[in-house]
PDB file of N, CA and C in Angstrom:
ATOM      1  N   UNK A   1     -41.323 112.533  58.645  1.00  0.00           N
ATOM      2  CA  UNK A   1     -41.802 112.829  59.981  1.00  0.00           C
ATOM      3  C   UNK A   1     -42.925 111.881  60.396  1.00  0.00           C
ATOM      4  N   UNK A   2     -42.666 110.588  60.409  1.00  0.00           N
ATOM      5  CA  UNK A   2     -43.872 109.942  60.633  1.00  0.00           C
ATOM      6  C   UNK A   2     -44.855 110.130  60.132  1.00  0.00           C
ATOM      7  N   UNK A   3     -45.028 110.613  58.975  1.00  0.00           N
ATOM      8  CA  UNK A   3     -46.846 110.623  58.415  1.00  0.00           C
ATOM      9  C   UNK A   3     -47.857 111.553  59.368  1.00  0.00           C
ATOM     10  N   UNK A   4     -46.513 112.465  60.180  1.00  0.00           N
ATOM     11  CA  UNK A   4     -47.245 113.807  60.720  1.00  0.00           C
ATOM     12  C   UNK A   4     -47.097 115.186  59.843  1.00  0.00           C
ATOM     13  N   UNK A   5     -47.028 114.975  59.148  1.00  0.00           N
ATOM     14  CA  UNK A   5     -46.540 116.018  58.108  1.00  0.00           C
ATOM     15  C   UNK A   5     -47.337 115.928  56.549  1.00  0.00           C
ATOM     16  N   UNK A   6     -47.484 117.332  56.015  1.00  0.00           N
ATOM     17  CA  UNK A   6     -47.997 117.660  54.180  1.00  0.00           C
ATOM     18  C   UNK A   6     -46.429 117.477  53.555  1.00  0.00           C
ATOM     19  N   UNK A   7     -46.443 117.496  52.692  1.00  0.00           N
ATOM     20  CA  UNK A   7     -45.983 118.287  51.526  1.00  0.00           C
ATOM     21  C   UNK A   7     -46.122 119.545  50.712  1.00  0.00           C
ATOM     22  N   UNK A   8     -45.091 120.723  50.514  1.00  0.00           N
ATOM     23  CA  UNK A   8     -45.971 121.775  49.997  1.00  0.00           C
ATOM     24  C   UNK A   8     -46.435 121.043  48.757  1.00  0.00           C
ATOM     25  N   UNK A   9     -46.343 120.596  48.005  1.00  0.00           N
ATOM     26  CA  UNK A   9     -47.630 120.419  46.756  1.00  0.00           C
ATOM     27  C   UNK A   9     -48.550 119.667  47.505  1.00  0.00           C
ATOM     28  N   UNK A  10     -49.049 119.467  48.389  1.00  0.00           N
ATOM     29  CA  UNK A  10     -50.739 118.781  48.964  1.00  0.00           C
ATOM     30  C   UNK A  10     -51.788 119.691  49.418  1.00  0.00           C
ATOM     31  N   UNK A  11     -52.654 119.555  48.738  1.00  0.00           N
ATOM     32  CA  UNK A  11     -53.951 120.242  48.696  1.00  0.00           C
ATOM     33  C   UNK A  11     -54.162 120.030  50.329  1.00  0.00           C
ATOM     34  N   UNK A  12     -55.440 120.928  50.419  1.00  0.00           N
ATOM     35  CA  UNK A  12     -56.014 121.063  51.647  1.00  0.00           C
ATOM     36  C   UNK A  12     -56.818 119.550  52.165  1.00  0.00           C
ATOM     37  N   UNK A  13     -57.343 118.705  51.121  1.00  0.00           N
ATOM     38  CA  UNK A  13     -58.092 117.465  51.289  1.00  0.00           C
ATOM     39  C   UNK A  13     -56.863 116.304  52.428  1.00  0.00           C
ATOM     40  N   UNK A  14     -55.473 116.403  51.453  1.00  0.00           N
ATOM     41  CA  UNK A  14     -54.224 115.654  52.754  1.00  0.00           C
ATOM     42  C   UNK A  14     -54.109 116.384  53.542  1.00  0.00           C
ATOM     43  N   UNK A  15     -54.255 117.178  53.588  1.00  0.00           N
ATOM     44  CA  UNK A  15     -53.867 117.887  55.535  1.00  0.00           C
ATOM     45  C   UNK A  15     -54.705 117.601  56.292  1.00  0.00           C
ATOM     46  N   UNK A  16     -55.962 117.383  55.683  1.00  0.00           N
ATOM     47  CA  UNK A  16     -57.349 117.177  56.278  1.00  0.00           C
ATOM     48  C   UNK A  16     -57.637 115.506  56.915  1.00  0.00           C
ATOM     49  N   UNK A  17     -57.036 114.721  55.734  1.00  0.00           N
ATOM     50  CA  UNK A  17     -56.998 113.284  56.406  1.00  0.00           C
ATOM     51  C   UNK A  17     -56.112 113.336  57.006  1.00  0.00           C
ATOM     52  N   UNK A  18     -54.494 113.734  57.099  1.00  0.00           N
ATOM     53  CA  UNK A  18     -53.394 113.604  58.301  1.00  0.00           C
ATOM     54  C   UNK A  18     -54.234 114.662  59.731  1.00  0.00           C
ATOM     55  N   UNK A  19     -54.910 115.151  59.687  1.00  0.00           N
ATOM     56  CA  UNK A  19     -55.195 115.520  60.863  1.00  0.00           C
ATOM     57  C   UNK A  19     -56.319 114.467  61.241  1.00  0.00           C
ATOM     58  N   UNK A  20     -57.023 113.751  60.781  1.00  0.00           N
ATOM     59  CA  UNK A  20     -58.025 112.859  61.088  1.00  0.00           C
ATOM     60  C   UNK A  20     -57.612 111.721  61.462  1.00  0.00           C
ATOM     61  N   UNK A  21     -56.096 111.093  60.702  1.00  0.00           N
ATOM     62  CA  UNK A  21     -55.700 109.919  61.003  1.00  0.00           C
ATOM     63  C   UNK A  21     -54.491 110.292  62.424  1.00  0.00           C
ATOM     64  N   UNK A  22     -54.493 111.595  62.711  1.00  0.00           N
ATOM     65  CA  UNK A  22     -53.463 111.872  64.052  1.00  0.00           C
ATOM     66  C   UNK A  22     -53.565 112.112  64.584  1.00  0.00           C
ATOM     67  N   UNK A  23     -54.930 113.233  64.915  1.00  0.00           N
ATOM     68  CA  UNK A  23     -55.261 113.359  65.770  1.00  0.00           C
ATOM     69  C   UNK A  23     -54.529 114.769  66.415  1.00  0.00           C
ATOM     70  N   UNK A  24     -53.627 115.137  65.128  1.00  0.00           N
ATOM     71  CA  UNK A  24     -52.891 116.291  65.931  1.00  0.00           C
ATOM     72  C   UNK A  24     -54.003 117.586  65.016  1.00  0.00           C
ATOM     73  N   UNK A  25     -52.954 118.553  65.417  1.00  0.00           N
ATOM     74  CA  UNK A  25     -54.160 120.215  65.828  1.00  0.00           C
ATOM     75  C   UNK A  25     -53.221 120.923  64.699  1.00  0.00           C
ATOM     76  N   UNK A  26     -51.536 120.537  64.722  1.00  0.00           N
ATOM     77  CA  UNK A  26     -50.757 121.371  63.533  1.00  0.00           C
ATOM     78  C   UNK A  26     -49.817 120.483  62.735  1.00  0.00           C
ATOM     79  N   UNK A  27     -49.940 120.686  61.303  1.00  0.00           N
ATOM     80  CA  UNK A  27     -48.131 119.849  61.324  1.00  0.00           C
ATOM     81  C   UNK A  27     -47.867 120.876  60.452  1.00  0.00           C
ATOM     82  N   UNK A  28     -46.326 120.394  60.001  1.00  0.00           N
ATOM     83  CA  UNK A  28     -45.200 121.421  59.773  1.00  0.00           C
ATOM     84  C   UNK A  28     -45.494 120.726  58.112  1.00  0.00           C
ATOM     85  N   UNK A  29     -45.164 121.944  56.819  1.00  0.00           N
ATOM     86  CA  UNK A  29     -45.417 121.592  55.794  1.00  0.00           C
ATOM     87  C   UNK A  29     -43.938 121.363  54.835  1.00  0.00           C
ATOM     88  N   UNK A  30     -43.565 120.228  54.877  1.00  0.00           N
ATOM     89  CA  UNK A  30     -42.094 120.227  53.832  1.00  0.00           C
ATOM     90  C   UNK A  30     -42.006 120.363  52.605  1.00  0.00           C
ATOM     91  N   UNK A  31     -40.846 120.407  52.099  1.00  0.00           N
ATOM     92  CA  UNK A  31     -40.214 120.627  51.204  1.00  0.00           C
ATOM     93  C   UNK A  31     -39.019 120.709  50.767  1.00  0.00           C
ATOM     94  N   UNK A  32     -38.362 119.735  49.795  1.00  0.00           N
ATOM     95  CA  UNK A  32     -36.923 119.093  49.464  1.00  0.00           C
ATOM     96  C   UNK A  32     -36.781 118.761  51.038  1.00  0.00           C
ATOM     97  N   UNK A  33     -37.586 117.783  52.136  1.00  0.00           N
ATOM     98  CA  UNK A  33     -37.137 117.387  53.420  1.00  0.00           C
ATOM     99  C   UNK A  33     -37.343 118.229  54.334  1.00  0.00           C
ATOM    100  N   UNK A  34     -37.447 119.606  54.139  1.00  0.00           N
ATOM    101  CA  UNK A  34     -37.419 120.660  55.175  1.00  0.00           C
ATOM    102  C   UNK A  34     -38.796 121.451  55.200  1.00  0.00           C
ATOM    103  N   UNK A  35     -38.483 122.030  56.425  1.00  0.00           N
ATOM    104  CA  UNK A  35     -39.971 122.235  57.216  1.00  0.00           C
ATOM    105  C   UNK A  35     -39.932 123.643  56.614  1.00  0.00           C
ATOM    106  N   UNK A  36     -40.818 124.558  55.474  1.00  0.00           N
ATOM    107  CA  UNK A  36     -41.019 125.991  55.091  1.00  0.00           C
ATOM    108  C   UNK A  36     -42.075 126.284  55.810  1.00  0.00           C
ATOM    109  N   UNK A  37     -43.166 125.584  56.400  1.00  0.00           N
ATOM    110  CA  UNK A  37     -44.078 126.167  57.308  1.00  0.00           C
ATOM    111  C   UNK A  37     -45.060 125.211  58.143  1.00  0.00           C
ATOM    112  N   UNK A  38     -46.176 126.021  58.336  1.00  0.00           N
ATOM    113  CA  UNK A  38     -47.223 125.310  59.170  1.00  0.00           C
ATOM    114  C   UNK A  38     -48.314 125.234  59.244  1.00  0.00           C
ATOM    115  N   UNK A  39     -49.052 124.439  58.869  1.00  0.00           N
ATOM    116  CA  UNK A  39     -51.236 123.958  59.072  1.00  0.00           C
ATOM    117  C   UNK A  39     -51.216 123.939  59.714  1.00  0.00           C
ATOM    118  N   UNK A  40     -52.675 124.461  60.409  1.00  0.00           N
ATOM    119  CA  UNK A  40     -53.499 124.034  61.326  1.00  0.00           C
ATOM    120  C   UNK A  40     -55.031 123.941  61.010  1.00  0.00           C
ATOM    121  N   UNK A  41     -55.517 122.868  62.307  1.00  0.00           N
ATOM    122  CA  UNK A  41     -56.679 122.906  62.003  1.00  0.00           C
ATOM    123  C   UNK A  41     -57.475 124.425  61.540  1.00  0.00           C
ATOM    124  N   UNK A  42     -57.310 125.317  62.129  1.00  0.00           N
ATOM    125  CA  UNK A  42     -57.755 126.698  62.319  1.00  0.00           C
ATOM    126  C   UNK A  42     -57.616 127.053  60.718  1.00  0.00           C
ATOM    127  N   UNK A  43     -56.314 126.549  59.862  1.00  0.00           N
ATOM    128  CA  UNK A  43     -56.085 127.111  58.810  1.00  0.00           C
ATOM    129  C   UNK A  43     -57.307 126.478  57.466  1.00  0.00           C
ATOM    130  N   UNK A  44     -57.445 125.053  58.085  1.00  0.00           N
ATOM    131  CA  UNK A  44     -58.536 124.551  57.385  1.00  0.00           C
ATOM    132  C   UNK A  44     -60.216 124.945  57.712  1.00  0.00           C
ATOM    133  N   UNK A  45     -60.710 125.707  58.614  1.00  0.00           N
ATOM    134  CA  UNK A  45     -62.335 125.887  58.950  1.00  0.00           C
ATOM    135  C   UNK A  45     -62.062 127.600  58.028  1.00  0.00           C
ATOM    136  N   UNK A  46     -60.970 128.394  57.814  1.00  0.00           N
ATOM    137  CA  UNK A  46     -60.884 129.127  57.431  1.00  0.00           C
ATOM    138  C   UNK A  46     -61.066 129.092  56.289  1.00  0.00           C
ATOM    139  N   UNK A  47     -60.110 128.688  55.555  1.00  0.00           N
ATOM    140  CA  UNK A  47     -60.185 128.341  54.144  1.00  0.00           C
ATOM    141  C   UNK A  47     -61.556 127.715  53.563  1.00  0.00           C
ATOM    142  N   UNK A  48     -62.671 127.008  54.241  1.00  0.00           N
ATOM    143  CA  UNK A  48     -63.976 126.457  54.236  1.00  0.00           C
ATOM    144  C   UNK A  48     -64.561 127.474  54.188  1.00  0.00           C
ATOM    145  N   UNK A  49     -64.354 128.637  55.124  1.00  0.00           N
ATOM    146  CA  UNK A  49     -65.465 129.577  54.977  1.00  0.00           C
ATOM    147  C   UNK A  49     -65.456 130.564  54.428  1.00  0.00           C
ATOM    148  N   UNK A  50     -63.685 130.911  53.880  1.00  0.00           N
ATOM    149  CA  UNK A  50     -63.773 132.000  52.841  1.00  0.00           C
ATOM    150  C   UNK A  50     -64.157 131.367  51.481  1.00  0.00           C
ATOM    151  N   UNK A  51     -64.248 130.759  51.029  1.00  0.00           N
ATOM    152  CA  UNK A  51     -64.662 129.894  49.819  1.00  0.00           C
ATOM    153  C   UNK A  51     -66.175 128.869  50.137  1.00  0.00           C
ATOM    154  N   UNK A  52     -67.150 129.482  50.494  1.00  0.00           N
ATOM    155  CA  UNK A  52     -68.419 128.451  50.722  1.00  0.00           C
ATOM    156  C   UNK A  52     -68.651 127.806  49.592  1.00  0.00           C
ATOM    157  N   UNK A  53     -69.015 128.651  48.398  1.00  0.00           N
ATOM    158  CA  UNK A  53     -69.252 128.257  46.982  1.00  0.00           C
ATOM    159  C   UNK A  53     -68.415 127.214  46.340  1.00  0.00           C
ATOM    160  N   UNK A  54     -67.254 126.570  47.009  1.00  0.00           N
ATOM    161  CA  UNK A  54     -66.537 125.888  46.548  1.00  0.00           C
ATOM    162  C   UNK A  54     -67.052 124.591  47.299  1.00  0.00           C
ATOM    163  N   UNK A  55     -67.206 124.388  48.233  1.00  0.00           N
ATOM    164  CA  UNK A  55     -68.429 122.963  48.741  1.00  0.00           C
ATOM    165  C   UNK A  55     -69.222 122.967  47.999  1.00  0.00           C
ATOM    166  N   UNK A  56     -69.809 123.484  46.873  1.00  0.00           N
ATOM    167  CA  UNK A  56     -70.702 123.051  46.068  1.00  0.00           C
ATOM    168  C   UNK A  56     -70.350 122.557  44.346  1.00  0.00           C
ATOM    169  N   UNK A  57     -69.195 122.421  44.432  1.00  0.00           N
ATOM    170  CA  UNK A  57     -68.998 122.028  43.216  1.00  0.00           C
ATOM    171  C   UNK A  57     -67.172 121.029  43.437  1.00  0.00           C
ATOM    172  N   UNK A  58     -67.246 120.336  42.397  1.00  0.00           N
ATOM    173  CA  UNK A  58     -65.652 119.561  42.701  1.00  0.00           C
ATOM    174  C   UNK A  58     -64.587 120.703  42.483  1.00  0.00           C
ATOM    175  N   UNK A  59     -63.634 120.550  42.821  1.00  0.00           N
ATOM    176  CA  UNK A  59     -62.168 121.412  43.239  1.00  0.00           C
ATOM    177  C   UNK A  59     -61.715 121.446  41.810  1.00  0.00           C
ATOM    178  N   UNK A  60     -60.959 122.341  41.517  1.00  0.00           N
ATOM    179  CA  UNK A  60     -60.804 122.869  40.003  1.00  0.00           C
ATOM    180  C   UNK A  60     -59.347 122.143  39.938  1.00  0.00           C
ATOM    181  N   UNK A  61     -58.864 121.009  39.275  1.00  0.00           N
ATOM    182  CA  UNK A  61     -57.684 120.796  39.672  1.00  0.00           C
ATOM    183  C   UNK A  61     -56.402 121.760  38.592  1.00  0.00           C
ATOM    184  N   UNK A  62     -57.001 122.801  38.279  1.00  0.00           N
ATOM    185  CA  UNK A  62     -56.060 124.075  37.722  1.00  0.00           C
ATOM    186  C   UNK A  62     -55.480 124.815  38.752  1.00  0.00           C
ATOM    187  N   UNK A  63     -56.239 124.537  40.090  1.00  0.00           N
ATOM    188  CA  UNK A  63     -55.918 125.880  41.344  1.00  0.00           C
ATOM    189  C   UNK A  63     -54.543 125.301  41.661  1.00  0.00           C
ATOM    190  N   UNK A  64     -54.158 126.302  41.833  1.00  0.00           N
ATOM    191  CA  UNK A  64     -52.871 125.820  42.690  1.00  0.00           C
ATOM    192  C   UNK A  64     -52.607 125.401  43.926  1.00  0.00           C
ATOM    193  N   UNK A  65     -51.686 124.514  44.204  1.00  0.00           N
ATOM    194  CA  UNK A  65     -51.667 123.881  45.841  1.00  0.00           C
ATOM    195  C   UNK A  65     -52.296 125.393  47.258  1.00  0.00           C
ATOM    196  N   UNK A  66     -52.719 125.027  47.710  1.00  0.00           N
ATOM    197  CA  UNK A  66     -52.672 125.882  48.681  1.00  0.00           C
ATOM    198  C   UNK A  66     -51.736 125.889  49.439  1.00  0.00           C
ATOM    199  N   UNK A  67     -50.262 125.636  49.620  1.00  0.00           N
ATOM    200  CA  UNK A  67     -49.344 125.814  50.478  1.00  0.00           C
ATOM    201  C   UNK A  67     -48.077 126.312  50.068  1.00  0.00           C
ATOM    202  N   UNK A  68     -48.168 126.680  48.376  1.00  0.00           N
ATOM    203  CA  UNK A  68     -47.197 127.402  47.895  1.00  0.00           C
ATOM    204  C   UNK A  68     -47.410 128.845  47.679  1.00  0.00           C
TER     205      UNK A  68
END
């Protein structure tokens, strides 16, 4: 999809630069090619503020993707 689009295995950090480098507000999240859902900006200030304590330390890379 033009590099408007995640992958479900991509952390919240790629959704975060594809919305910075696009300028768009949602994209659709694939998988095996196909669209299972949808980010938005809204989904990322959320996820920031239910987890504050996690801006203070590096990302645990044990967590699981956030989009599965």
């Amino acid at each position: 999809m033009c590099g408007r689009s995640v992958k479900a295995h991509d952390d919240l950090r790629a959704a975060y630069r594809t919305f910075r480098r696009t300028g768009v507000r949602r994209l659709p999240v694939l998988a095996a090619g196909r669209v299972v859902g949808v980010v938005t900006v809204d989904d990322l200030f959320l996820d920031v503020f239910r987890r504050p304590a996690d801006l203070r330390r590096p990302g645990d890379p044990r967590e699981p993707a956030p989009f599965q």
